[in-house]
C-alpha atoms as a PDB file:
ATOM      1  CA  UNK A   1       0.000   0.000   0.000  1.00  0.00           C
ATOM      2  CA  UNK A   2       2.861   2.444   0.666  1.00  0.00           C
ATOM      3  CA  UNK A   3       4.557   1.781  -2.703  1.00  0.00           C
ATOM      4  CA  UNK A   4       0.557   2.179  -3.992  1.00  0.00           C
ATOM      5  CA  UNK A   5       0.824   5.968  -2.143  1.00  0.00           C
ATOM      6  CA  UNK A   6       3.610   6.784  -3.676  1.00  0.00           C
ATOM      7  CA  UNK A   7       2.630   6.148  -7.194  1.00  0.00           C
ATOM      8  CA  UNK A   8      -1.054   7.546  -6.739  1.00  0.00           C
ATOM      9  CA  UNK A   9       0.978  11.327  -5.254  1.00  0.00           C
ATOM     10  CA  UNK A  10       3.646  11.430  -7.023  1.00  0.00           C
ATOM     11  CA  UNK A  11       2.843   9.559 -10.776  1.00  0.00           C
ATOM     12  CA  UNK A  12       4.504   8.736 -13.273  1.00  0.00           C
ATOM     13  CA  UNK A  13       4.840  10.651 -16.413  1.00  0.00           C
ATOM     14  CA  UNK A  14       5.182   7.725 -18.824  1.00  0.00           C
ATOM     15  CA  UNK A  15       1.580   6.473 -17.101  1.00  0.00           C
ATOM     16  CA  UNK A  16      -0.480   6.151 -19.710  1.00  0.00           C
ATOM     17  CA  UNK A  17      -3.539   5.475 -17.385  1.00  0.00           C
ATOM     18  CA  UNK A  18      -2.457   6.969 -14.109  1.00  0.00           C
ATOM     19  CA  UNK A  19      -3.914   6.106 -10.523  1.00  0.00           C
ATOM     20  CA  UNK A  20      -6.799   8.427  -9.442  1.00  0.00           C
ATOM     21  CA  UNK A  21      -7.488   6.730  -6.042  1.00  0.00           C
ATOM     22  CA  UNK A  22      -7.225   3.589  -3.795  1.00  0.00           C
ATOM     23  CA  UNK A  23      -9.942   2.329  -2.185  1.00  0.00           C
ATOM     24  CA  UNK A  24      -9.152   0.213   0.889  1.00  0.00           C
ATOM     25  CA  UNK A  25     -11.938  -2.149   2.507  1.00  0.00           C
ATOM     26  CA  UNK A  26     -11.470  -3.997   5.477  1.00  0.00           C
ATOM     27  CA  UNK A  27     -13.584  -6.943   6.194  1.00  0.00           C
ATOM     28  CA  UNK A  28     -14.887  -9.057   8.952  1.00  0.00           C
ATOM     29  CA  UNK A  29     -16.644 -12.244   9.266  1.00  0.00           C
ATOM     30  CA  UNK A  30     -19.969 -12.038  10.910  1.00  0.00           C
ATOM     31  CA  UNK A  31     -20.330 -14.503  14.053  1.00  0.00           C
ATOM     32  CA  UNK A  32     -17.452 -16.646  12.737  1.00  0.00           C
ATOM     33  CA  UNK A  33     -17.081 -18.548  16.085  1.00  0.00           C
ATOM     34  CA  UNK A  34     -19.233 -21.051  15.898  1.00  0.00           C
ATOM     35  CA  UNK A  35     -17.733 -22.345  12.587  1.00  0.00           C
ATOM     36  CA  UNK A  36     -14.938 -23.592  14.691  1.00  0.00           C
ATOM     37  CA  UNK A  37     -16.948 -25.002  17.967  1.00  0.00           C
ATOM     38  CA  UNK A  38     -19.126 -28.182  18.598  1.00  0.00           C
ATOM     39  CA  UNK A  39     -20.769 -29.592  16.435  1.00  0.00           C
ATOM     40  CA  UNK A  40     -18.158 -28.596  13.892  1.00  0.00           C
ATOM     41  CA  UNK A  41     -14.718 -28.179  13.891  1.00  0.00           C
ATOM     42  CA  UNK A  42     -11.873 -26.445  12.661  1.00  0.00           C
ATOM     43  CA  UNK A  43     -11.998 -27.927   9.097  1.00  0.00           C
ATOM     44  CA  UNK A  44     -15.513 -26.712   8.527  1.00  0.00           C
ATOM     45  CA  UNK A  45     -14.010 -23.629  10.160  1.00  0.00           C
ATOM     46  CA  UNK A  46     -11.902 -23.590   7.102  1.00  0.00           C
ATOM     47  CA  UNK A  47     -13.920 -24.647   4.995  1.00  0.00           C
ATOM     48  CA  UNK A  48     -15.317 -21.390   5.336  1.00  0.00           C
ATOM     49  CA  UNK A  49     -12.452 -19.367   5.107  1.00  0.00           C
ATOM     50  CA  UNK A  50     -11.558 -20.921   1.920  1.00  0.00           C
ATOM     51  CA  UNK A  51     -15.085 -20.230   1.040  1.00  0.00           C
ATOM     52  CA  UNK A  52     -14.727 -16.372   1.517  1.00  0.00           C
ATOM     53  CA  UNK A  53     -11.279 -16.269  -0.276  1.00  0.00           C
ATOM     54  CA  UNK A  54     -12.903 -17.744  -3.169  1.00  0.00           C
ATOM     55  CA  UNK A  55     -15.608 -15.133  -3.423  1.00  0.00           C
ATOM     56  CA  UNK A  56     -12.959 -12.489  -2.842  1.00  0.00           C
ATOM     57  CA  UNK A  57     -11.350 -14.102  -6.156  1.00  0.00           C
ATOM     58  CA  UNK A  58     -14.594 -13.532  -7.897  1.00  0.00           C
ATOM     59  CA  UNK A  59     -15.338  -9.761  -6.711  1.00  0.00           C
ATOM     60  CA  UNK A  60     -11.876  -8.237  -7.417  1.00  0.00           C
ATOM     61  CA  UNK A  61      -9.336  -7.788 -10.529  1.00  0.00           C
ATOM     62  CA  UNK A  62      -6.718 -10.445 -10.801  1.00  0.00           C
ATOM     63  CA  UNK A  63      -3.340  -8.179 -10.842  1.00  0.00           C
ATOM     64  CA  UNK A  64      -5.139  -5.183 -10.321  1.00  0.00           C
ATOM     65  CA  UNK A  65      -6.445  -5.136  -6.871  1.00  0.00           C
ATOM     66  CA  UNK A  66      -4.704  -6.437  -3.488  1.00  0.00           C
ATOM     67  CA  UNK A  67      -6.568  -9.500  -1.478  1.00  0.00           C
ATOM     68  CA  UNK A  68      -5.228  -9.989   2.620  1.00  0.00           C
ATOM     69  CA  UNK A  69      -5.396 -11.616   5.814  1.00  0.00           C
ATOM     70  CA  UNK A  70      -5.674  -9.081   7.948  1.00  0.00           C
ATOM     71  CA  UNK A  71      -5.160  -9.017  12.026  1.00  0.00           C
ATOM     72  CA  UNK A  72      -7.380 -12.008  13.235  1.00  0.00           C
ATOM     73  CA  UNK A  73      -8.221 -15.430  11.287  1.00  0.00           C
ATOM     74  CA  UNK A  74     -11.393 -13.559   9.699  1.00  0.00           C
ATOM     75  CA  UNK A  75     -10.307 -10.544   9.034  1.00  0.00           C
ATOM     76  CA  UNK A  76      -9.455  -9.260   5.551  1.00  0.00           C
ATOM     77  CA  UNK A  77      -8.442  -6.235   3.714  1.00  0.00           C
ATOM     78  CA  UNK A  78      -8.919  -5.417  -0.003  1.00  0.00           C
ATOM     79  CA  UNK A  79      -6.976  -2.420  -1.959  1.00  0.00           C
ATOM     80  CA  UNK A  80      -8.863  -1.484  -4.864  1.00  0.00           C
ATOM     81  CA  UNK A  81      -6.701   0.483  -7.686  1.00  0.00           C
ATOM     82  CA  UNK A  82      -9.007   2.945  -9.215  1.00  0.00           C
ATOM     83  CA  UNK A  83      -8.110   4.491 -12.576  1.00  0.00           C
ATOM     84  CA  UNK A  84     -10.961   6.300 -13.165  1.00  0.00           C
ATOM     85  CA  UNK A  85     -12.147   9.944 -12.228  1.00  0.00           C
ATOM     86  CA  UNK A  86     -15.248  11.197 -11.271  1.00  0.00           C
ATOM     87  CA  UNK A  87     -16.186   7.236  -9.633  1.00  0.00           C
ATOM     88  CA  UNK A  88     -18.567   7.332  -6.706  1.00  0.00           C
ATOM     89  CA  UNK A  89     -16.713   5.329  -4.053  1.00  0.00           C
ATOM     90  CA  UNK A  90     -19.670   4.864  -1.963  1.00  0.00           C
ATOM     91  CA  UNK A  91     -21.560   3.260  -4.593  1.00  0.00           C
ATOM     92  CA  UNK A  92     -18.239   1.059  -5.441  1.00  0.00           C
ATOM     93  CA  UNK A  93     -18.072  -0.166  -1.742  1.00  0.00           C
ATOM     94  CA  UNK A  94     -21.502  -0.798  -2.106  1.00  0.00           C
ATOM     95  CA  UNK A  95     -22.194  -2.975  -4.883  1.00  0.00           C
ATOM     96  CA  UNK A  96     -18.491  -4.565  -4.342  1.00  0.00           C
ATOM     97  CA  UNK A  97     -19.621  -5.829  -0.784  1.00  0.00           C
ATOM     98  CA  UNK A  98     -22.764  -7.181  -2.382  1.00  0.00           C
ATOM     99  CA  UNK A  99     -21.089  -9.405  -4.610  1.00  0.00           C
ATOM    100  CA  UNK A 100     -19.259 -10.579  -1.529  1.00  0.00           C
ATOM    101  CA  UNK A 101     -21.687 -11.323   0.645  1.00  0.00           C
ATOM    102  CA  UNK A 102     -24.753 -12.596  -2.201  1.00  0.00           C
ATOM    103  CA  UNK A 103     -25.549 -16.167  -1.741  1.00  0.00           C
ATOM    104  CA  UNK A 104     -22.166 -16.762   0.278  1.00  0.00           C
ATOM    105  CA  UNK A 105     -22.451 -20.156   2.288  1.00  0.00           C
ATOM    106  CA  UNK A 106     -20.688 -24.016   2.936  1.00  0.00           C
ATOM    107  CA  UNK A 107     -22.086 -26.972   3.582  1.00  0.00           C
ATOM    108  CA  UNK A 108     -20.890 -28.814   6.897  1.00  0.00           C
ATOM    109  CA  UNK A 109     -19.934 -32.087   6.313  1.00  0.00           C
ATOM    110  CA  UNK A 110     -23.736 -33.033   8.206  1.00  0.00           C
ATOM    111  CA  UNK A 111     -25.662 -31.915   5.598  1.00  0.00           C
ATOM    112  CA  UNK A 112     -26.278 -28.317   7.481  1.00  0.00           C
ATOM    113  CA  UNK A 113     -26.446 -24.955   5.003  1.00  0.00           C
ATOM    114  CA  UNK A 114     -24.126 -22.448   7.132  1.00  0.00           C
ATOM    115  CA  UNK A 115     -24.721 -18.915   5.477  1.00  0.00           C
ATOM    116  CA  UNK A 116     -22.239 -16.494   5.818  1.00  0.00           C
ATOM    117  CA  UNK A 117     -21.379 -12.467   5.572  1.00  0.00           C
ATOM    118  CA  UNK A 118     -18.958 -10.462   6.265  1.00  0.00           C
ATOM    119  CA  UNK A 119     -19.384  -6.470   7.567  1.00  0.00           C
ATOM    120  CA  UNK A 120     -16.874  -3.845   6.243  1.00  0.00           C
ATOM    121  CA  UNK A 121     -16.028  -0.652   5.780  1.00  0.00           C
ATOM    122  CA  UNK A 122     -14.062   1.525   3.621  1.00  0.00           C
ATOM    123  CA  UNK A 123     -11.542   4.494   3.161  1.00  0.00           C
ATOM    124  CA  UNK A 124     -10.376   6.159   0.315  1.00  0.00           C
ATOM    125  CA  UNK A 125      -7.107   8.071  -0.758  1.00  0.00           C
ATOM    126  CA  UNK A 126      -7.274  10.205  -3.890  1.00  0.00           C
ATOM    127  CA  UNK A 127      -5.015  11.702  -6.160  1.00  0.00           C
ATOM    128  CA  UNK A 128      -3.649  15.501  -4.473  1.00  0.00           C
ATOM    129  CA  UNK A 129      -1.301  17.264  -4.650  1.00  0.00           C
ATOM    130  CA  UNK A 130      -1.839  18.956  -1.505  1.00  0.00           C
ATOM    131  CA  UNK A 131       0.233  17.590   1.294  1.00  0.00           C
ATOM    132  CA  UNK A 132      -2.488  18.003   4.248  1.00  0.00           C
ATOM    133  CA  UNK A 133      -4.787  15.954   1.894  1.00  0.00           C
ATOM    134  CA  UNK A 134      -2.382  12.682   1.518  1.00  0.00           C
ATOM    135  CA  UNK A 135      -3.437   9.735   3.702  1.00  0.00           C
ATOM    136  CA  UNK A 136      -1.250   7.584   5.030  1.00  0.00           C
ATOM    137  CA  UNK A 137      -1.650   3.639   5.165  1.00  0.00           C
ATOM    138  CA  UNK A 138      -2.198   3.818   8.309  1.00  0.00           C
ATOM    139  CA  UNK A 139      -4.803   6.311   8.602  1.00  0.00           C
ATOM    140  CA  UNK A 140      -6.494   4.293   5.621  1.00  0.00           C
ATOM    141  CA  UNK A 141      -7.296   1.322   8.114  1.00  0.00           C
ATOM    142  CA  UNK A 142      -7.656   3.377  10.848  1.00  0.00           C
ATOM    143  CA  UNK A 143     -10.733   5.129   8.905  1.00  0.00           C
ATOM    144  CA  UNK A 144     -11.819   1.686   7.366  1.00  0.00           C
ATOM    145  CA  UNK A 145     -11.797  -0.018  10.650  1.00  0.00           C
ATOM    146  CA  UNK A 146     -13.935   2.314  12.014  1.00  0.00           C
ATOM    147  CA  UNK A 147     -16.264   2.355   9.752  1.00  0.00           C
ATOM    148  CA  UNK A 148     -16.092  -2.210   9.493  1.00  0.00           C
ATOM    149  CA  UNK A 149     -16.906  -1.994  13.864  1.00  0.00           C
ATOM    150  CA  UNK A 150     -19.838   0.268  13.681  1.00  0.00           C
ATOM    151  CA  UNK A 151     -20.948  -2.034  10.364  1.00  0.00           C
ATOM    152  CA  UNK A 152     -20.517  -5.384  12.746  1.00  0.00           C
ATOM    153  CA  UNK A 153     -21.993  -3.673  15.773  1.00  0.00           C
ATOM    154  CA  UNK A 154     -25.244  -2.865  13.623  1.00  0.00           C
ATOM    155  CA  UNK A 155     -25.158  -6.480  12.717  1.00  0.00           C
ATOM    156  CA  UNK A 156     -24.356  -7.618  15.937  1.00  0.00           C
ATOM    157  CA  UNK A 157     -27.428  -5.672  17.668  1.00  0.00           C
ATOM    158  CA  UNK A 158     -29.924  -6.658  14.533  1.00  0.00           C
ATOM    159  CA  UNK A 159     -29.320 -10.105  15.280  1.00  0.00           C
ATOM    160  CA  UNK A 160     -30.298  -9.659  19.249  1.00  0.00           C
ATOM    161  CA  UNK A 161     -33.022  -7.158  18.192  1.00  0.00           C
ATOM    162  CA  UNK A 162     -34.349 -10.209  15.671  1.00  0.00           C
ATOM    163  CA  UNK A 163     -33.597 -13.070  18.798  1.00  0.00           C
ATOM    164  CA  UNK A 164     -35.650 -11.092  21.468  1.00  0.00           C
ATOM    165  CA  UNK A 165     -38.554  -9.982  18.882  1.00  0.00           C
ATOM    166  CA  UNK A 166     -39.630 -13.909  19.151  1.00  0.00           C
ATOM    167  CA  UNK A 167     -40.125 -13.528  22.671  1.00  0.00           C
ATOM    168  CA  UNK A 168     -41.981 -10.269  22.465  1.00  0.00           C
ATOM    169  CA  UNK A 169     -44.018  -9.629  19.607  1.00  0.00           C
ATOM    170  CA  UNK A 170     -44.452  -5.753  20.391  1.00  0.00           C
ATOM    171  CA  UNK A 171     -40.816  -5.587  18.831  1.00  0.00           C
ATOM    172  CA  UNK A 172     -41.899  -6.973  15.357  1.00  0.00           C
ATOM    173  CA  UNK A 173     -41.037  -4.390  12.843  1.00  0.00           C
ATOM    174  CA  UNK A 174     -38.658  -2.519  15.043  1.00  0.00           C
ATOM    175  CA  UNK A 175     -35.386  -0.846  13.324  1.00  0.00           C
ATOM    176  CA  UNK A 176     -32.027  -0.905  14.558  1.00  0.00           C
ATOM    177  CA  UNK A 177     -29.324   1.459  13.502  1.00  0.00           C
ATOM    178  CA  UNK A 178     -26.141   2.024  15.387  1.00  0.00           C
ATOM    179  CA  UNK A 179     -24.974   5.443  16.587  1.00  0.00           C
ATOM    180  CA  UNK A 180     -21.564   7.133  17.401  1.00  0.00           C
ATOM    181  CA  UNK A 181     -21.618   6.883  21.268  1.00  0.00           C
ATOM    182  CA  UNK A 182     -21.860  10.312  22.561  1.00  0.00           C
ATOM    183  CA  UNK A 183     -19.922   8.952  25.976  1.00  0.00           C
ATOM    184  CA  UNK A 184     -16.179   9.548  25.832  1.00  0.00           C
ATOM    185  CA  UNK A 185     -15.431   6.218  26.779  1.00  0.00           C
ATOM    186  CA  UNK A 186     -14.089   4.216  23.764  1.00  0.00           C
ATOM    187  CA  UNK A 187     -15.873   0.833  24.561  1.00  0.00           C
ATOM    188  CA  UNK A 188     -19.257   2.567  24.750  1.00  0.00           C
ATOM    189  CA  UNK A 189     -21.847   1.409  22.306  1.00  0.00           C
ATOM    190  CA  UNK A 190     -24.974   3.023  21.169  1.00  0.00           C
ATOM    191  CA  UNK A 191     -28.197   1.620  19.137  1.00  0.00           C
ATOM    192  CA  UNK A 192     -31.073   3.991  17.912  1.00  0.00           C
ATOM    193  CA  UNK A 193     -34.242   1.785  18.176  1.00  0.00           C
ATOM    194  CA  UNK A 194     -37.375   2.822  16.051  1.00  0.00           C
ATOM    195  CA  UNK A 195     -40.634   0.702  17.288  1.00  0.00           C
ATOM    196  CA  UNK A 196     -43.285   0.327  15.391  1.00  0.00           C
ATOM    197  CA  UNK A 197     -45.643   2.393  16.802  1.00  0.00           C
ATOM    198  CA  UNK A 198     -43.216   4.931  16.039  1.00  0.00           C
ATOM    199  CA  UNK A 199     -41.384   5.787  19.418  1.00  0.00           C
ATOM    200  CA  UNK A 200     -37.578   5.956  19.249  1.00  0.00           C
ATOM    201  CA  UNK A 201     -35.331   4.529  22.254  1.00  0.00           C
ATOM    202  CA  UNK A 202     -31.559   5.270  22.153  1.00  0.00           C
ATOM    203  CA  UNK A 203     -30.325   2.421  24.144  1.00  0.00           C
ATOM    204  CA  UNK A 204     -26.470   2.517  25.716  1.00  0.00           C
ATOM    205  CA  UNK A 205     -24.607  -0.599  26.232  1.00  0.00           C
ATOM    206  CA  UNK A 206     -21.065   0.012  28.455  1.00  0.00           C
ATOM    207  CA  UNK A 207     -18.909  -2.069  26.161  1.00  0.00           C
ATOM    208  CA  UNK A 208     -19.681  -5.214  23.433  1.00  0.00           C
ATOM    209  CA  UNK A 209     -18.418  -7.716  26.280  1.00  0.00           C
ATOM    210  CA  UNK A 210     -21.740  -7.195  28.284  1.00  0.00           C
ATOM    211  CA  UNK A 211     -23.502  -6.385  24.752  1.00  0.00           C
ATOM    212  CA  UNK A 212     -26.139  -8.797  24.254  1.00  0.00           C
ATOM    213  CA  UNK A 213     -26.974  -9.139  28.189  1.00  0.00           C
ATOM    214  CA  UNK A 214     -27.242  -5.432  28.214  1.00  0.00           C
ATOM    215  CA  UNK A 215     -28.692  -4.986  25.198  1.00  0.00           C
ATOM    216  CA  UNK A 216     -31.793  -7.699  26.405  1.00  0.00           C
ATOM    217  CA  UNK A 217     -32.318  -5.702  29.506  1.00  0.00           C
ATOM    218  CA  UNK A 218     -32.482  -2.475  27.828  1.00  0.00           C
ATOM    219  CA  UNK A 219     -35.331  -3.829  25.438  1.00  0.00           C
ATOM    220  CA  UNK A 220     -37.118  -4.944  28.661  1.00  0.00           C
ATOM    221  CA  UNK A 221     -36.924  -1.305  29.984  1.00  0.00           C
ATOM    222  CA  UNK A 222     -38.030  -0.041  27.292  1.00  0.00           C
ATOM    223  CA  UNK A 223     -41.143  -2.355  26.662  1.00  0.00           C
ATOM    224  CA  UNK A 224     -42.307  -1.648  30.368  1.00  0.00           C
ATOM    225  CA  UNK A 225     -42.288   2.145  29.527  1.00  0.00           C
END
C-alpha cells in the first residue's frame, strides 16, 4: 500500500492510465465462532475461510487489486486500484460488498447450510497534490476499521433485536441502527431503536463484552415504559 501511495501522489509521467485513487476495505466475518466449535470443527471452520477467499477471487481484478489476511483469522483487507475519475466510491463499496456477501455459504460435512457475511467498511485516498490531503496507510485502516466496527456492531445488535422480537411480539417491525456513542469512553456502544408504533429509544450498552446481556435488559426497559 505504501509503494501504492507513492505512485497515486507522485505519478509517473510515462503512465499512460495513471492512478486516481485507492480504495481500501477492510472486512470481517460475521459470528465466525461457531464455525470452529461443537458440532463442527476447525476444518468446517476452514472450509469457510476458503469459502470467503474464493468469493474475494470472484469480486476483485486479478493483478489489479490487493486480497489480505488481515489481524485475526477472519479478518481481511482489499486495496482497490481505481483508474478512473469522477467514480462514486460509496456506490463502489456498495455494490463490491454485495457481490461478496450474495448467496455466500458451505455446507458442513452433516448436511447443514451455514450462510455467511462479512461487515466492512471503507476508506479512500485520492489523487492531491496537496500535502495536508495525503493519507497515510495507516490512517487508511484506521478510517476503514472504524467504519467495518460500527458495520458489525449494527449487525451484531440486529441479530439480538431479531432473537428477542420472538419472545416479544411488540418488537416486530422494530429498526435498529447504530450510533456514534456520545460517551467519551471508547468501549461505549450506542443503538437507535425505532418501534413500530413509532417511538424511538436510544439504548447505551457500556462495552460489546456485556452487549447482548445489556442490550436484552435495555429492550425490557423499554417495553415496560
Amino acid at each position: 500500500t505504501d509503494r501504492l501511495l507513492s505512485e497515486l501522489y507522485h505519478p509517473q509521467e510515462h503512465r499512460h492510465h495513471p492512478l486516481q485513487a485507492l480504495v481500501v476495505i477492510k472486512l470481517d466475518i460475521n459470528s465466525f465462532k461457531p464455525f470452529n466449535e461443537h458440532p463442527y470443527n476447525h476444518d468446517v471452520g476452514d472450509q469457510g475461510l476458503i469459502a470467503v477467499a474464493d468469493r474475494f477471487r470472484e469480486a476483485t481484478k486479478e493483478g489489479v487489486d490487493i486480497l489480505c489476511r488481515y489481524g485475526q483469522g477472519d479478518e481481511f483487507a482489499i486495496v482497490l486500484q481505481v483508474f478512473e475519475v469522477g467514480v462514486d466510491y460509496a456506490d463502489l463499496f456498495a455494490k463490491k460488498l454485495e457481490r461478496i456477501n450474495k448467496n455466500l455459504y458451505i455446507k458442513a460435512p452433516n448436511g447443514d447450510i451455514l450462510p455467511l457475511t462479512l461487515s466492512a467498511g471503507y476508506s479512500v485516498a485520492e489523487k492531491t497534490e496537496k500535502n495536508e490531503d495525503k493519507k497515510t496507510t495507516e490512517q487508511l485502516l484506521r478510517e476503514a476499521e472504524a467504519m467495518e466496527r460500527a458495520a458489525k456492531l449494527e449487525e451484531k445488535g440486529r441479530r439480538w433485536l431479531a432473537a428477542l422480537t420472538k419472545t416479544y411480539p411488540r418488537l416486530a417491525g422494530a429498526e435498529l441502527s447504530f450510533r456514534k456513542p456520545t460517551s467519551d469512553s471508547p468501549e461505549a456502544i450506542e443503538y437507535e431503536i425505532r418501534l413500530a408504533d413509532g417511538l424511538v429509544h436510544i439504548i447505551s450498552l457500556s462495552s460489546e463484552q456485556k452487549g447482548k446481556i445489556e442490550f436484552a435488559a435495555k429492550i425490557l426497559e423499554v417495553l415496560e415504559k
